[in-house]
PDB file of N, CA and C in Angstrom:
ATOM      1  N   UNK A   1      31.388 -50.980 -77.335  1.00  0.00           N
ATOM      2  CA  UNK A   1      30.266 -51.836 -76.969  1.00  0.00           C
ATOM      3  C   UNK A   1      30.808 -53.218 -76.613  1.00  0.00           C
ATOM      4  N   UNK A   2      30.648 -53.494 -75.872  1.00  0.00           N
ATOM      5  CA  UNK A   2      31.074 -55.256 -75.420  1.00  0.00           C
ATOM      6  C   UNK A   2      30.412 -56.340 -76.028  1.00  0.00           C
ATOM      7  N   UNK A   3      29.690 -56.160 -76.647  1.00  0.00           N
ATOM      8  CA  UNK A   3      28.752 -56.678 -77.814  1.00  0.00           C
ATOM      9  C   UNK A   3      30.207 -57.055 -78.865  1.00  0.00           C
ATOM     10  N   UNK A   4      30.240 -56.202 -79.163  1.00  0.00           N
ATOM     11  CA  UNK A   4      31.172 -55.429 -80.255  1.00  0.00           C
ATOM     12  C   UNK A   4      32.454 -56.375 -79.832  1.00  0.00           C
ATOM     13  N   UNK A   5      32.768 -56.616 -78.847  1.00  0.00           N
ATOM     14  CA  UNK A   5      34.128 -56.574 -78.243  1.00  0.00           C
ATOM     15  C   UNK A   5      34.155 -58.363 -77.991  1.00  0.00           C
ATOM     16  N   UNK A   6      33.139 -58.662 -77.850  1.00  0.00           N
ATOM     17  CA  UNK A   6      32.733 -60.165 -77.424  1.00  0.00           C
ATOM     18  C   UNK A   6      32.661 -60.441 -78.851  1.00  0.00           C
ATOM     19  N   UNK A   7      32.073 -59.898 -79.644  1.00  0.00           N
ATOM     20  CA  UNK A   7      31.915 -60.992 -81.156  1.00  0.00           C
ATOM     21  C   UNK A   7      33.422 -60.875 -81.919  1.00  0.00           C
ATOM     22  N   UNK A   8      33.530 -59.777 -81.943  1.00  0.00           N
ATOM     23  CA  UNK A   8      35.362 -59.511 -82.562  1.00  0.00           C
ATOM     24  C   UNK A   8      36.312 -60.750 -81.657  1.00  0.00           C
ATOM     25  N   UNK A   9      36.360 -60.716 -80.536  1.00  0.00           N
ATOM     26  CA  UNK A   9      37.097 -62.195 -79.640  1.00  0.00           C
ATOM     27  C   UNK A   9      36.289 -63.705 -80.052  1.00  0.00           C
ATOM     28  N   UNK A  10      35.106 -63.428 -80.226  1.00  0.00           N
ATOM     29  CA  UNK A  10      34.800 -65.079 -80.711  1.00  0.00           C
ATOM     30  C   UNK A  10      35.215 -65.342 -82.092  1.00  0.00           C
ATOM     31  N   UNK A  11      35.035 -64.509 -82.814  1.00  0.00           N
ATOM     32  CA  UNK A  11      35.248 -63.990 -84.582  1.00  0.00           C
ATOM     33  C   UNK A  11      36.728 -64.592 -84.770  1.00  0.00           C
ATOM     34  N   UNK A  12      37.886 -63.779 -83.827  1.00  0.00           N
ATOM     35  CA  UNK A  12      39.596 -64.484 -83.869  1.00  0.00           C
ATOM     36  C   UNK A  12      39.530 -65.342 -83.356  1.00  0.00           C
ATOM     37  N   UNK A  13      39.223 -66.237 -82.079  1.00  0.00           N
ATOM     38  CA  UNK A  13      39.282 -67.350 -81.844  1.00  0.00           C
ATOM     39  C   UNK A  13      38.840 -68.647 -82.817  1.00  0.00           C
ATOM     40  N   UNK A  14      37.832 -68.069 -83.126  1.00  0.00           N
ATOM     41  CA  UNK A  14      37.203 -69.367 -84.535  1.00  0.00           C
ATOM     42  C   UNK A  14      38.317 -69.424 -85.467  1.00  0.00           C
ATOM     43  N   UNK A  15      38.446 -68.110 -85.656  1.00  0.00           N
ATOM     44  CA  UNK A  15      39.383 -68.161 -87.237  1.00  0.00           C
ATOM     45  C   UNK A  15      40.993 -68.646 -86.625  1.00  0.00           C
ATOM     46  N   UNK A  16      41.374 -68.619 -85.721  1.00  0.00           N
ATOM     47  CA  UNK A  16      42.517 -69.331 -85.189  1.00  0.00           C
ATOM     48  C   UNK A  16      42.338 -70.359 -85.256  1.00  0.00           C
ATOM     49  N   UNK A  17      41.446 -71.127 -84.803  1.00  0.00           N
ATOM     50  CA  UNK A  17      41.135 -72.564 -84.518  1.00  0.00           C
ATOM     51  C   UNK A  17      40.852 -73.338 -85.747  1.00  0.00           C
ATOM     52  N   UNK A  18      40.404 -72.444 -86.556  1.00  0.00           N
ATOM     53  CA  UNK A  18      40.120 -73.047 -88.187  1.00  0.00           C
ATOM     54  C   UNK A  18      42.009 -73.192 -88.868  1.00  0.00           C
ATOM     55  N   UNK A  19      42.545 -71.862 -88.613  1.00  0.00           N
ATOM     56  CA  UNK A  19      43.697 -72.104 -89.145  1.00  0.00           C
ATOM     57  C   UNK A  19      44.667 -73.255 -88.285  1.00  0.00           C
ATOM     58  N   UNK A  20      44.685 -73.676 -87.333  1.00  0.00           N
ATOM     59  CA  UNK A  20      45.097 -74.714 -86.485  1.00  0.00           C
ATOM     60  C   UNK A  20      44.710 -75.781 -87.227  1.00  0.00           C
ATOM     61  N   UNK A  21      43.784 -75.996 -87.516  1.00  0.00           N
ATOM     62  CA  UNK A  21      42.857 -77.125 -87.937  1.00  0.00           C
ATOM     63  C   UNK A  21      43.131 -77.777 -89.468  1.00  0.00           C
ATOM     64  N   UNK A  22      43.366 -76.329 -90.319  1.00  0.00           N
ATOM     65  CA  UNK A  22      43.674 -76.374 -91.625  1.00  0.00           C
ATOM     66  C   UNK A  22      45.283 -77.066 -91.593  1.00  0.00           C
ATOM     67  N   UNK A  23      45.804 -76.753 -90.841  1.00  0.00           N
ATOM     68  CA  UNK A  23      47.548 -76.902 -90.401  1.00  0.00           C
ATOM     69  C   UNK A  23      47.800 -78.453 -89.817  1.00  0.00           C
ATOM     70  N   UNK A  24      46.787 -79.211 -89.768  1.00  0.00           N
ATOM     71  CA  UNK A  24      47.233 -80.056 -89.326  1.00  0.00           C
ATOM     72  C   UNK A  24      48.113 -80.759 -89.394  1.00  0.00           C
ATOM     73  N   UNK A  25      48.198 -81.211 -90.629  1.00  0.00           N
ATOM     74  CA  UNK A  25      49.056 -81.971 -91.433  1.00  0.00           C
ATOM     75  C   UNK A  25      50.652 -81.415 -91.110  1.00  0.00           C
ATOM     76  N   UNK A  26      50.891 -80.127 -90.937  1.00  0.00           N
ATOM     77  CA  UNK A  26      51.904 -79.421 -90.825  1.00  0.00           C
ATOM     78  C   UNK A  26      53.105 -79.436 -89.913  1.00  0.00           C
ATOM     79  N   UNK A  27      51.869 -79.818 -88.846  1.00  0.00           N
ATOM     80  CA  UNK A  27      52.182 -79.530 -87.255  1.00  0.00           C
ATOM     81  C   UNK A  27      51.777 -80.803 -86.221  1.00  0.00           C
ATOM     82  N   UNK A  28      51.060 -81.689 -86.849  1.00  0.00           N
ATOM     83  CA  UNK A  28      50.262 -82.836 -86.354  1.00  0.00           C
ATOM     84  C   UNK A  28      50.770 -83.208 -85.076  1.00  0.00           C
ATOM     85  N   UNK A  29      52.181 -83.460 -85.051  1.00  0.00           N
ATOM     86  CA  UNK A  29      52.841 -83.917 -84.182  1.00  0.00           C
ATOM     87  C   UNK A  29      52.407 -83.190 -82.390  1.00  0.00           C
ATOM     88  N   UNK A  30      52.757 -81.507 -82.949  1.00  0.00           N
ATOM     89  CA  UNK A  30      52.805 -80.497 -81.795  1.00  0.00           C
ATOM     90  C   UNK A  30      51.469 -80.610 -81.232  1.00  0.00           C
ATOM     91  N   UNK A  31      50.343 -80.328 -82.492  1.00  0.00           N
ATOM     92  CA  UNK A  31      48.818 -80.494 -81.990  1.00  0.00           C
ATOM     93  C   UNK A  31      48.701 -81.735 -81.295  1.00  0.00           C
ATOM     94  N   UNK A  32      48.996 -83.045 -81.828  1.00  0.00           N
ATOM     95  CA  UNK A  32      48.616 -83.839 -80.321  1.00  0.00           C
ATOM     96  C   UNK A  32      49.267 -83.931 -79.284  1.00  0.00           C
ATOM     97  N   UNK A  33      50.916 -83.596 -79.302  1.00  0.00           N
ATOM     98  CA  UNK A  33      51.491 -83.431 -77.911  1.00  0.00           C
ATOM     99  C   UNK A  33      50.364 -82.438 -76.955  1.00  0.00           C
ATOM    100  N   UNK A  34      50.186 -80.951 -77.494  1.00  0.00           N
ATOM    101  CA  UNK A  34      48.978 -80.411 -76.418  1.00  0.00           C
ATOM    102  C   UNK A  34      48.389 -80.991 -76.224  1.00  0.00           C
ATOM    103  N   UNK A  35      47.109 -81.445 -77.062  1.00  0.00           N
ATOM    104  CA  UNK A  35      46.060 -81.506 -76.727  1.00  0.00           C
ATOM    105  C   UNK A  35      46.534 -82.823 -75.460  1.00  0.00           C
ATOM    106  N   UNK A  36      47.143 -83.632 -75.650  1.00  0.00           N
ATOM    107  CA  UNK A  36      47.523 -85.068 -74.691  1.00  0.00           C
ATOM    108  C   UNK A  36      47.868 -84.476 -73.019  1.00  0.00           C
ATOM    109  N   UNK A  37      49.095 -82.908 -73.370  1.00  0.00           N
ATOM    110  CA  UNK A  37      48.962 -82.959 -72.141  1.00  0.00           C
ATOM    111  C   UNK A  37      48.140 -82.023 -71.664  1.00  0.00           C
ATOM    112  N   UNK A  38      47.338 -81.236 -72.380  1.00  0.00           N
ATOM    113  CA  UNK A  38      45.951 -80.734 -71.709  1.00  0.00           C
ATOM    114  C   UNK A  38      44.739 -81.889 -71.042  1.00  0.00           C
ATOM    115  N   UNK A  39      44.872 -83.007 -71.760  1.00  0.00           N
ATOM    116  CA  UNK A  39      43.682 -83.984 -71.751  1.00  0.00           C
ATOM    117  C   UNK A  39      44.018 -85.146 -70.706  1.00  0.00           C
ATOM    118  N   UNK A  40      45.161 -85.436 -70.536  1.00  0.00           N
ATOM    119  CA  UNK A  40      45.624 -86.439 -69.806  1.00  0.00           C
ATOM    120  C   UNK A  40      45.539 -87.615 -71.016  1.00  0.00           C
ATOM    121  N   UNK A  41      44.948 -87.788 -71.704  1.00  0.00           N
ATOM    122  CA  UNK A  41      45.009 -88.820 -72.922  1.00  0.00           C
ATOM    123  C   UNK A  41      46.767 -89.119 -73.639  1.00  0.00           C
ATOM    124  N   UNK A  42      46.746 -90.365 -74.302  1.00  0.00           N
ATOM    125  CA  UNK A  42      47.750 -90.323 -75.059  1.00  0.00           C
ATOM    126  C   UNK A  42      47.934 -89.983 -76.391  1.00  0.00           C
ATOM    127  N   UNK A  43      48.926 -89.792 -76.598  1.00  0.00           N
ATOM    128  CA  UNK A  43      49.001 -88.828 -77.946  1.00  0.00           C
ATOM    129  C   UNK A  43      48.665 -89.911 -79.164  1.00  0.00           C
ATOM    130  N   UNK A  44      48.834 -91.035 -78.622  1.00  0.00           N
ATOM    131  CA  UNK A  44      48.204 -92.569 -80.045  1.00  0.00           C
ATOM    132  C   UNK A  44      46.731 -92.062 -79.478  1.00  0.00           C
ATOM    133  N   UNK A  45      45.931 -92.075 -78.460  1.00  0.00           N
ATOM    134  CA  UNK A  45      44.386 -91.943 -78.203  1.00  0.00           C
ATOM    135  C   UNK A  45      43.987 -90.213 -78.767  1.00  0.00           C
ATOM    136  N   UNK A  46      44.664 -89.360 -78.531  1.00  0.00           N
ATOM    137  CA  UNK A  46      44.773 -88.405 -79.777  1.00  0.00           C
ATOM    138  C   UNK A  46      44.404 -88.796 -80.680  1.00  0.00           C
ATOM    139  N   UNK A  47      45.243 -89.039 -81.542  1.00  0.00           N
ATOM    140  CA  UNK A  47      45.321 -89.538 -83.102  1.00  0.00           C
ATOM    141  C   UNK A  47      44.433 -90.399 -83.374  1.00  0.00           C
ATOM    142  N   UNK A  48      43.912 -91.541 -82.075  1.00  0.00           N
ATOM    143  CA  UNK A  48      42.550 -92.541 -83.028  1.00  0.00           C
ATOM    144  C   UNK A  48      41.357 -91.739 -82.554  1.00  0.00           C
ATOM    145  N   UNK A  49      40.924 -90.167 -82.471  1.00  0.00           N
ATOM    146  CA  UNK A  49      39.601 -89.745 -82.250  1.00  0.00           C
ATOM    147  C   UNK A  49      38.990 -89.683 -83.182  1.00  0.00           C
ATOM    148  N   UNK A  50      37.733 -89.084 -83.258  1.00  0.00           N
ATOM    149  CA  UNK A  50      36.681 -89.414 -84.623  1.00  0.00           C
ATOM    150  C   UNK A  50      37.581 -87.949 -84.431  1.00  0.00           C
ATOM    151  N   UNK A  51      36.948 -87.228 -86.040  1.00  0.00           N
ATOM    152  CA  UNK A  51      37.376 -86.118 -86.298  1.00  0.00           C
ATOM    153  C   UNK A  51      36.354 -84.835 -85.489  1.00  0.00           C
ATOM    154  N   UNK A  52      34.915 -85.065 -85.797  1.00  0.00           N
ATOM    155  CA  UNK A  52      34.579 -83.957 -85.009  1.00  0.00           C
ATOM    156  C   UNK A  52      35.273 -83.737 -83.986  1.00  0.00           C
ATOM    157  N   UNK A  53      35.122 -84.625 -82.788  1.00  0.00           N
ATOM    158  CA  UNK A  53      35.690 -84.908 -81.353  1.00  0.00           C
ATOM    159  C   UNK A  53      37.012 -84.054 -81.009  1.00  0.00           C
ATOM    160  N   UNK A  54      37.940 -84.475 -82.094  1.00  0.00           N
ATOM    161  CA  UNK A  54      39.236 -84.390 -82.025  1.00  0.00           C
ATOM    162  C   UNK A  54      39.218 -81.996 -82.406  1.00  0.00           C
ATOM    163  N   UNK A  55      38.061 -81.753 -83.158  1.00  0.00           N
ATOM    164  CA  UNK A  55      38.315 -80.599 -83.826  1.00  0.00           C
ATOM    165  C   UNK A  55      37.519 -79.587 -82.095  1.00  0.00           C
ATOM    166  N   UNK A  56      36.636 -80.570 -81.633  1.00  0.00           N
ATOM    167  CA  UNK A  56      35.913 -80.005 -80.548  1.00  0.00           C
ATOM    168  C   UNK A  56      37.135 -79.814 -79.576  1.00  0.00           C
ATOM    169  N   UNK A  57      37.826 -80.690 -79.247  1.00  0.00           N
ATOM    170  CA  UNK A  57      39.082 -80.581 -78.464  1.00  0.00           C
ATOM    171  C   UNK A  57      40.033 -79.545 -79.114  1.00  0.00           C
ATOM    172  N   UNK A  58      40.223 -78.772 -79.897  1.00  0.00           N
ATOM    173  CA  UNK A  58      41.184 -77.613 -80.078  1.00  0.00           C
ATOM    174  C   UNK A  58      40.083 -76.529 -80.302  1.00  0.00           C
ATOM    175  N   UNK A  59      38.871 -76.518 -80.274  1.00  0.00           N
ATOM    176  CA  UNK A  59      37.552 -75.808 -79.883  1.00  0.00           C
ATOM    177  C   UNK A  59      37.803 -75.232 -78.533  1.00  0.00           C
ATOM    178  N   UNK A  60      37.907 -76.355 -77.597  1.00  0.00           N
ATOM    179  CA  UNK A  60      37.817 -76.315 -76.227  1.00  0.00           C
ATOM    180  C   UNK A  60      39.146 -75.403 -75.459  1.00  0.00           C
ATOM    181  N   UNK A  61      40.279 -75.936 -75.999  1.00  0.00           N
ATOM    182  CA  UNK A  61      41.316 -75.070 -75.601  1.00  0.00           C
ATOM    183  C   UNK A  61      41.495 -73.201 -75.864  1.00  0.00           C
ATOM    184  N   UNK A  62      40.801 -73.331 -77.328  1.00  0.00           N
ATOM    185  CA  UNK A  62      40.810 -71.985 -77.231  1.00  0.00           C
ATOM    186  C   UNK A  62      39.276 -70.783 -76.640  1.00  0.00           C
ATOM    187  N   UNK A  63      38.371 -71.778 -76.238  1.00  0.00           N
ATOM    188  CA  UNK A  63      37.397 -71.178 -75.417  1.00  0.00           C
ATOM    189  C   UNK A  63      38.405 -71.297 -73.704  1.00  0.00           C
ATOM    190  N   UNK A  64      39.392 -71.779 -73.612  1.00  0.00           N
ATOM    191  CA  UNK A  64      40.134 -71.732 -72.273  1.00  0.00           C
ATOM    192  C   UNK A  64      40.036 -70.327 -71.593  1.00  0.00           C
ATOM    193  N   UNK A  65      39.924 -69.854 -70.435  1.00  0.00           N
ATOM    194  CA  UNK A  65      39.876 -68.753 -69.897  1.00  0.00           C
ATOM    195  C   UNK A  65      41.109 -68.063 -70.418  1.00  0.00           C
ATOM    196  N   UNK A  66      41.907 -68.198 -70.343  1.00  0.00           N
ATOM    197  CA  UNK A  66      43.706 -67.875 -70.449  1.00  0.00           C
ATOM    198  C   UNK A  66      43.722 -67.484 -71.791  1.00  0.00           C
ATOM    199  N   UNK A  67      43.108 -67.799 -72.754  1.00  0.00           N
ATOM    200  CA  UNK A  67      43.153 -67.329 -74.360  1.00  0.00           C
ATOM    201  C   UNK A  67      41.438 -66.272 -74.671  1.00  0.00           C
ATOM    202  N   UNK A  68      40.509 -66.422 -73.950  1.00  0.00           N
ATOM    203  CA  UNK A  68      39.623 -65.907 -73.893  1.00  0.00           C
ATOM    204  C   UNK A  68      40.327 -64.281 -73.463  1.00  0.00           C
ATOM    205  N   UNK A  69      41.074 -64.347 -72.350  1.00  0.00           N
ATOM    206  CA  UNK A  69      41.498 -63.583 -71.770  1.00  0.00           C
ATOM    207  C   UNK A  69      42.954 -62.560 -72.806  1.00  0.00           C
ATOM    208  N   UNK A  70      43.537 -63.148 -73.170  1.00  0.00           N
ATOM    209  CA  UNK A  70      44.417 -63.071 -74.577  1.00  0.00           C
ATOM    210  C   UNK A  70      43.861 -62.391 -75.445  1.00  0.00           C
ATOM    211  N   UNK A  71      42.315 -62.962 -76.224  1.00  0.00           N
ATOM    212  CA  UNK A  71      41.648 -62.079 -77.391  1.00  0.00           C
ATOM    213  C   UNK A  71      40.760 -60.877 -76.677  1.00  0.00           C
ATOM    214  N   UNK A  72      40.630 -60.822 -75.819  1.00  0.00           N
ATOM    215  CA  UNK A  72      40.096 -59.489 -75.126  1.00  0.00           C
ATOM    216  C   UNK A  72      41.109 -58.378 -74.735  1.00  0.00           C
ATOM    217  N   UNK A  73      42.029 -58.660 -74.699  1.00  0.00           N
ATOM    218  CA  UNK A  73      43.161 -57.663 -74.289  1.00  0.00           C
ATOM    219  C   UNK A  73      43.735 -57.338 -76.178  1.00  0.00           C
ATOM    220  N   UNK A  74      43.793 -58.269 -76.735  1.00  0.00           N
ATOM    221  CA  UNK A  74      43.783 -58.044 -77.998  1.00  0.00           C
ATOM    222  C   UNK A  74      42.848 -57.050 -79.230  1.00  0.00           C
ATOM    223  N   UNK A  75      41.743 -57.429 -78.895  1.00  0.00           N
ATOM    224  CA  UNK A  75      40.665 -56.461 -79.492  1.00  0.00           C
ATOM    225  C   UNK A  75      40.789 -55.610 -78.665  1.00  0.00           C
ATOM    226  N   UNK A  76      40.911 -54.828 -77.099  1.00  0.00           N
ATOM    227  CA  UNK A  76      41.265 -53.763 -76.942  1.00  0.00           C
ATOM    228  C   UNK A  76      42.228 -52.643 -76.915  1.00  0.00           C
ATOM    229  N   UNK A  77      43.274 -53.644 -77.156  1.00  0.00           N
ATOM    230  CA  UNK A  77      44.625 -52.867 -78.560  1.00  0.00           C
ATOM    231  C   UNK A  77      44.260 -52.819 -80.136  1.00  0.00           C
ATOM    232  N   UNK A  78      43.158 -53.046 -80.387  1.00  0.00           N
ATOM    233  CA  UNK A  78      42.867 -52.682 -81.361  1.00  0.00           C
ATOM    234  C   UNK A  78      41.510 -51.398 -81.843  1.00  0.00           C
ATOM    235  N   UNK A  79      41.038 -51.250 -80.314  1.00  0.00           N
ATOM    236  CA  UNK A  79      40.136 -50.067 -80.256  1.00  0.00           C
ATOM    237  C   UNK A  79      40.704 -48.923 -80.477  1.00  0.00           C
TER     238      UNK A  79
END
């Protein structure tokens, strides 16, 4: 069911993005190099975002077509 197949891909993407999120501290550095050169922003204008903002922006990357595309080929190696 694509129902099925669409909520299982939104389901890993969240929970990726949560574990990204949880990791910050870890990785801080790497997370704002992307997001800066996804955004055109600088990686100091990174770092001074409010926090929602900043969590909506690694939201946004993984709703990207290219990773959308990733967890669908994924859940159908797992059918």
């Amino acid at each position: 069911d694509d129902n099925a197949v669409y909520s299982i891909g939104i389901r890993a993407m969240l929970e990726l993005a949560c574990l990204v999120t949880s990791h910050i501290p870890d990785c801080q550095n790497e997370i704002y190099d992307l997001l800066s050169s996804l955004s055109g922003m600088t990686v100091r204008e990174i770092g001074e975002l409010d926090m929602p903002v900043f969590v909506e922006m690694i939201m946004d990357v993984f709703k990207k077509q290219e990773f959308t595309d990733f967890f669908q080929r994924l859940v159908e190696l797992l059918k």
